[in-house]
Protein backbone atom coordinates (compact mmCIF):
# COMPACT_ATOMS: atom_id res chain seq x y z
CA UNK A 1 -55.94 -14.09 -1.65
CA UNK A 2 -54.37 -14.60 -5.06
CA UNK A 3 -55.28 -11.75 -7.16
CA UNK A 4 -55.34 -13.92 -10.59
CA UNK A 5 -57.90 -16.39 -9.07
CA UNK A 6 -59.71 -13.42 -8.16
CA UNK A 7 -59.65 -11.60 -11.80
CA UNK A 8 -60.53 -15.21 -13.40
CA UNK A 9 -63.30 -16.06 -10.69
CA UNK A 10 -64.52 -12.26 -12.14
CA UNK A 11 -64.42 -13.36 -15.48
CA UNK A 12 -66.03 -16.01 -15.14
CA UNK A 13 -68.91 -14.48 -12.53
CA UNK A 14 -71.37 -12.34 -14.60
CA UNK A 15 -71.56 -8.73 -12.82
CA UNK A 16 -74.86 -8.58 -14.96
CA UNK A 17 -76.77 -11.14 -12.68
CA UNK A 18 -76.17 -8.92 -9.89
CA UNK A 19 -79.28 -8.18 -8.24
CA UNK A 20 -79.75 -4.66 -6.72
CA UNK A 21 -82.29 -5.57 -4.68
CA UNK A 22 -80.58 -8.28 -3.01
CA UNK A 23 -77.24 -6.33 -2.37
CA UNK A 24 -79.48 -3.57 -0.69
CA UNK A 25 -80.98 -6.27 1.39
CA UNK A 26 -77.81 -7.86 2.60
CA UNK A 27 -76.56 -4.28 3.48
CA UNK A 28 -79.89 -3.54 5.38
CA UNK A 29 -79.21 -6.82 6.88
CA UNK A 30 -75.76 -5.33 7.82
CA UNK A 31 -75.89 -2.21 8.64
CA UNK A 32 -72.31 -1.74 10.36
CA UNK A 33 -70.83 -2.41 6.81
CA UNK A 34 -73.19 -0.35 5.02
CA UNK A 35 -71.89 2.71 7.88
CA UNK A 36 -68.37 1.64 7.16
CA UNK A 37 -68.60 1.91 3.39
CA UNK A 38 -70.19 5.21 4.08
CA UNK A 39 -67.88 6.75 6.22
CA UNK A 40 -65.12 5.27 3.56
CA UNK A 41 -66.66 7.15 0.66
CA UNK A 42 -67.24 10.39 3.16
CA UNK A 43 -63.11 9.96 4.31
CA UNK A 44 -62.38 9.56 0.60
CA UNK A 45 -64.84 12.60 -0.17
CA UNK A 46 -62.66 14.53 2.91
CA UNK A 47 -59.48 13.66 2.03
CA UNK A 48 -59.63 14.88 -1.74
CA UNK A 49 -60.93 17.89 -0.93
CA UNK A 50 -58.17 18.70 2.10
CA UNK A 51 -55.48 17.77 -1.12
CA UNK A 52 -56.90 19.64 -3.34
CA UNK A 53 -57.09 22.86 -0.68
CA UNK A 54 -53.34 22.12 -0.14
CA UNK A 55 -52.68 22.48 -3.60
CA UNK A 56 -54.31 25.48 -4.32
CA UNK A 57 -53.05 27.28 -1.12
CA UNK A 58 -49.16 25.84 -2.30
CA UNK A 59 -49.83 27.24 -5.70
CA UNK A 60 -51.02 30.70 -3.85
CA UNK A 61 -47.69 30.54 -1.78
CA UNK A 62 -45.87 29.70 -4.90
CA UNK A 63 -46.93 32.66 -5.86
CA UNK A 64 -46.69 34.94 -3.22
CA UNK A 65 -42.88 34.28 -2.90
CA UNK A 66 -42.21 34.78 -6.51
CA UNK A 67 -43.95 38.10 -5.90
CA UNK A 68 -42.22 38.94 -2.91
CA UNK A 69 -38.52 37.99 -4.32
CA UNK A 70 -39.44 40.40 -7.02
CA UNK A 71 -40.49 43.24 -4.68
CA UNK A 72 -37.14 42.70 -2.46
CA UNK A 73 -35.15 42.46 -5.71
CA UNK A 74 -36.96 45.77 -6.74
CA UNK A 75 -36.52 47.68 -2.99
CA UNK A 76 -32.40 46.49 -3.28
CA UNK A 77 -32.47 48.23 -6.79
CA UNK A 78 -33.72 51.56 -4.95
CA UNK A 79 -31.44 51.21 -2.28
CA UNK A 80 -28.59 50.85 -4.92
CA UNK A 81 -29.82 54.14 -6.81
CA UNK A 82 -30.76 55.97 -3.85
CA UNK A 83 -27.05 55.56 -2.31
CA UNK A 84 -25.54 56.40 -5.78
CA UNK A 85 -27.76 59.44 -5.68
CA UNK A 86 -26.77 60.76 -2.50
CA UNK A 87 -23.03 60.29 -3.70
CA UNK A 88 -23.51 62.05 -6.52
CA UNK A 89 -25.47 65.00 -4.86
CA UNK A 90 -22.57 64.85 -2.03
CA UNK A 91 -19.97 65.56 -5.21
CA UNK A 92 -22.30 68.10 -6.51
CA UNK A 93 -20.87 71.59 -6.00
CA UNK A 94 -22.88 74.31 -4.30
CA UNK A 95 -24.87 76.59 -5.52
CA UNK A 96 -25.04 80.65 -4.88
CA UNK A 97 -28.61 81.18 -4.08
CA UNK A 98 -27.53 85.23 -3.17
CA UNK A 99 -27.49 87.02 -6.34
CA UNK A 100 -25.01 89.67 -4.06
CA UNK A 101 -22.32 87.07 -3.48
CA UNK A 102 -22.58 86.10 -6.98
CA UNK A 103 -21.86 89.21 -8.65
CA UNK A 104 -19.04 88.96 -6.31
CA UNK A 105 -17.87 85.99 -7.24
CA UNK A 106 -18.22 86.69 -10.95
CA UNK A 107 -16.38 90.36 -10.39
CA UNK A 108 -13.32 88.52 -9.15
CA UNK A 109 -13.31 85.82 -12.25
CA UNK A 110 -13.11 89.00 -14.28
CA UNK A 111 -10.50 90.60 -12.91
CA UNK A 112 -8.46 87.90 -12.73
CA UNK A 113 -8.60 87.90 -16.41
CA UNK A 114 -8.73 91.35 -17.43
CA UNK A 115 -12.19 91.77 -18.64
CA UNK A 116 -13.94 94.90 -17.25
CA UNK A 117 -17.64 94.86 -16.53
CA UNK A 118 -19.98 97.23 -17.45
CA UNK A 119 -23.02 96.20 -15.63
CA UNK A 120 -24.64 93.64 -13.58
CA UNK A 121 -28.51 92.57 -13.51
CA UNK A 122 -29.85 90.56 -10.99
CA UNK A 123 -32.46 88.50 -12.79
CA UNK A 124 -35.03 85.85 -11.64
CA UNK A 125 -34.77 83.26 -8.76
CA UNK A 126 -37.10 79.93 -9.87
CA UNK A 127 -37.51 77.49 -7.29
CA UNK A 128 -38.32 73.73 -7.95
CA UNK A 129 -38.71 70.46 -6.18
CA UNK A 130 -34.88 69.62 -7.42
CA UNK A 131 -33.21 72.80 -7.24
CA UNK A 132 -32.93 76.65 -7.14
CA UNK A 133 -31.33 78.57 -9.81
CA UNK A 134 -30.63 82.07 -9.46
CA UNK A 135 -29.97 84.20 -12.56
CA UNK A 136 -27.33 87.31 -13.15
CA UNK A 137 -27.37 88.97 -16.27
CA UNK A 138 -23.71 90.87 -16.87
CA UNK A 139 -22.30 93.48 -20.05
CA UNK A 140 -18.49 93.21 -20.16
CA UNK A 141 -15.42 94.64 -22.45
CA UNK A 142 -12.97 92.95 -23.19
CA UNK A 143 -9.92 93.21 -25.74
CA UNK A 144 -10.05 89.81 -27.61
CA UNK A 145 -12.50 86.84 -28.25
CA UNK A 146 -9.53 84.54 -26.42
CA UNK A 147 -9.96 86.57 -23.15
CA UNK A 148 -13.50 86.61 -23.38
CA UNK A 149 -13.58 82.57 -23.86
CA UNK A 150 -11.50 82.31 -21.02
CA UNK A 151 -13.72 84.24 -18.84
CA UNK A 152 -16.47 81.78 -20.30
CA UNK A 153 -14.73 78.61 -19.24
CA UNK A 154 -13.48 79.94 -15.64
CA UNK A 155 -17.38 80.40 -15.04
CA UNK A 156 -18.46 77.49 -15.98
CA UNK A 157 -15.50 75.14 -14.47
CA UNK A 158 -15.47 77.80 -11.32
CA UNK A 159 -15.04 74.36 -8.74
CA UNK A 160 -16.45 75.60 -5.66
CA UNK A 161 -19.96 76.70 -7.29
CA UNK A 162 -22.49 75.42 -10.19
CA UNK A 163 -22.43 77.88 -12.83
CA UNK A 164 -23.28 77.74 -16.19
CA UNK A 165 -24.35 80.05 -19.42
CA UNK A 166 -27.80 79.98 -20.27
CA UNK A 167 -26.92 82.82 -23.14
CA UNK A 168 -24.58 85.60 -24.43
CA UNK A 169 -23.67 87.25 -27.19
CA UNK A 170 -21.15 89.47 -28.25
CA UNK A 171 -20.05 92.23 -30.66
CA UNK A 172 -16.85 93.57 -31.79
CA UNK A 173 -16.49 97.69 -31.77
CA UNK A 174 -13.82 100.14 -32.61
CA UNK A 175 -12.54 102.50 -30.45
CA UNK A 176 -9.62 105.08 -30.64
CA UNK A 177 -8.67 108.19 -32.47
CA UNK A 178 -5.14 107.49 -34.13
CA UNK A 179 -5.06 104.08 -33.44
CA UNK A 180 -8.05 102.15 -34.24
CA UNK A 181 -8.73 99.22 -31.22
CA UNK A 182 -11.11 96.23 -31.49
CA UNK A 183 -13.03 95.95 -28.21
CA UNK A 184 -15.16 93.15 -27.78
CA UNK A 185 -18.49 93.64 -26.27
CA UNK A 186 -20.66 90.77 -24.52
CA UNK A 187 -23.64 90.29 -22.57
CA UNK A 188 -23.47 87.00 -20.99
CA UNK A 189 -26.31 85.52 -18.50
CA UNK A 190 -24.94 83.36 -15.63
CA UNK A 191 -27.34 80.80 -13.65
CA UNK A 192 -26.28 79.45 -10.40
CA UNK A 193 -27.95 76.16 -9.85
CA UNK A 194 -28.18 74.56 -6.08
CA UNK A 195 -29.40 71.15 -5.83
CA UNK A 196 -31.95 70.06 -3.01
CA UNK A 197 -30.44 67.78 -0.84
């Protein structure tokens, strides 16, 4: 069938004239063509709504794997950190949780630079989630600020443990009869800090 013939034979037929009535009787008449169109407009009903349904649950997926490359993006990130954090606590140096072998170890940094010490204080152990510190409070005498800095920096560089200064202070004094001699007097507080590994 031509499909301009058709349009003009439209044109020219007036869809207004059409009857209602007698299109419902000619489908009565034929019912296999009214159960035809039926099922057509049912099929077309179906079909729409199983596309529709495929495009929402595409969208959904869509969206699901953006959300997933996100989260695996996101777990690689912690693996990263996680692996540069267990370098870094590897590096880390230990430590002295013993206040006993600390003294020790701070006796022999003082000797090794002439500085005699007066006293030592155990002071408090805190305990966290990260780490333990463990504090020793010492008084020393020494002859010049230079030995005394010294003695500051070998603590806190000592490479086999984690020391550092939390405070000090110091005073210079004179000693002697004839001879008048500067001694320097400092009380310096040493933490020991071990990590949790």
């Amino acid at each position: 069938m031509d499909i301009k013939k058709t349009i003009a034979f439209l044109q020219e037929y007036d869809i207004k004239n059409i009857d209602p009535a007698v299109v419902k009787n000619q489908l009565l008449k034929r019912k296999d063509i009214a159960a035809i169109g039926v099922l057509a407009l049912l099929t077309l009903i179906m079909v729409s709504n199983i596309a529709a349904g495929h495009r929402r649950r595409t969208a959904q997926l869509k969206q699901s794997i953006a959300a997933m490359t996100e989260r695996a993006a996101a777990v690689r990130e912690v693996q990263t950190a996680q692996k540069e954090l267990d370098a870094l606590l590897a590096k880390m140096p230990d430590g002295i949780t013993e206040a006993n072998r600390m003294i020790s170890t701070l006796n022999d940094l003082a000797m090794a630079r002439g500085i005699q010490i007066l006293s030592f204080a155990p002071g408090q152990q805190n305990a966290t989630d990260l780490y333990n510190a463990t504090q020793v409070r010492l008084e020393v005498l020494t002859g010049t600020y230079a030995d005394l800095g010294l003695f500051v920096t070998d603590i806190e560089r000592h490479a086999p443990y984690s020391f550092r200064i939390d405070e000090w202070s110091a005073s210079s004094t004179a000693s002697g009869t004839s001879e008048t001699q500067e001694k320097i007097n400092a009380t310096i507080q040493v933490v020991s800090v071990k990590v949790k590994k």
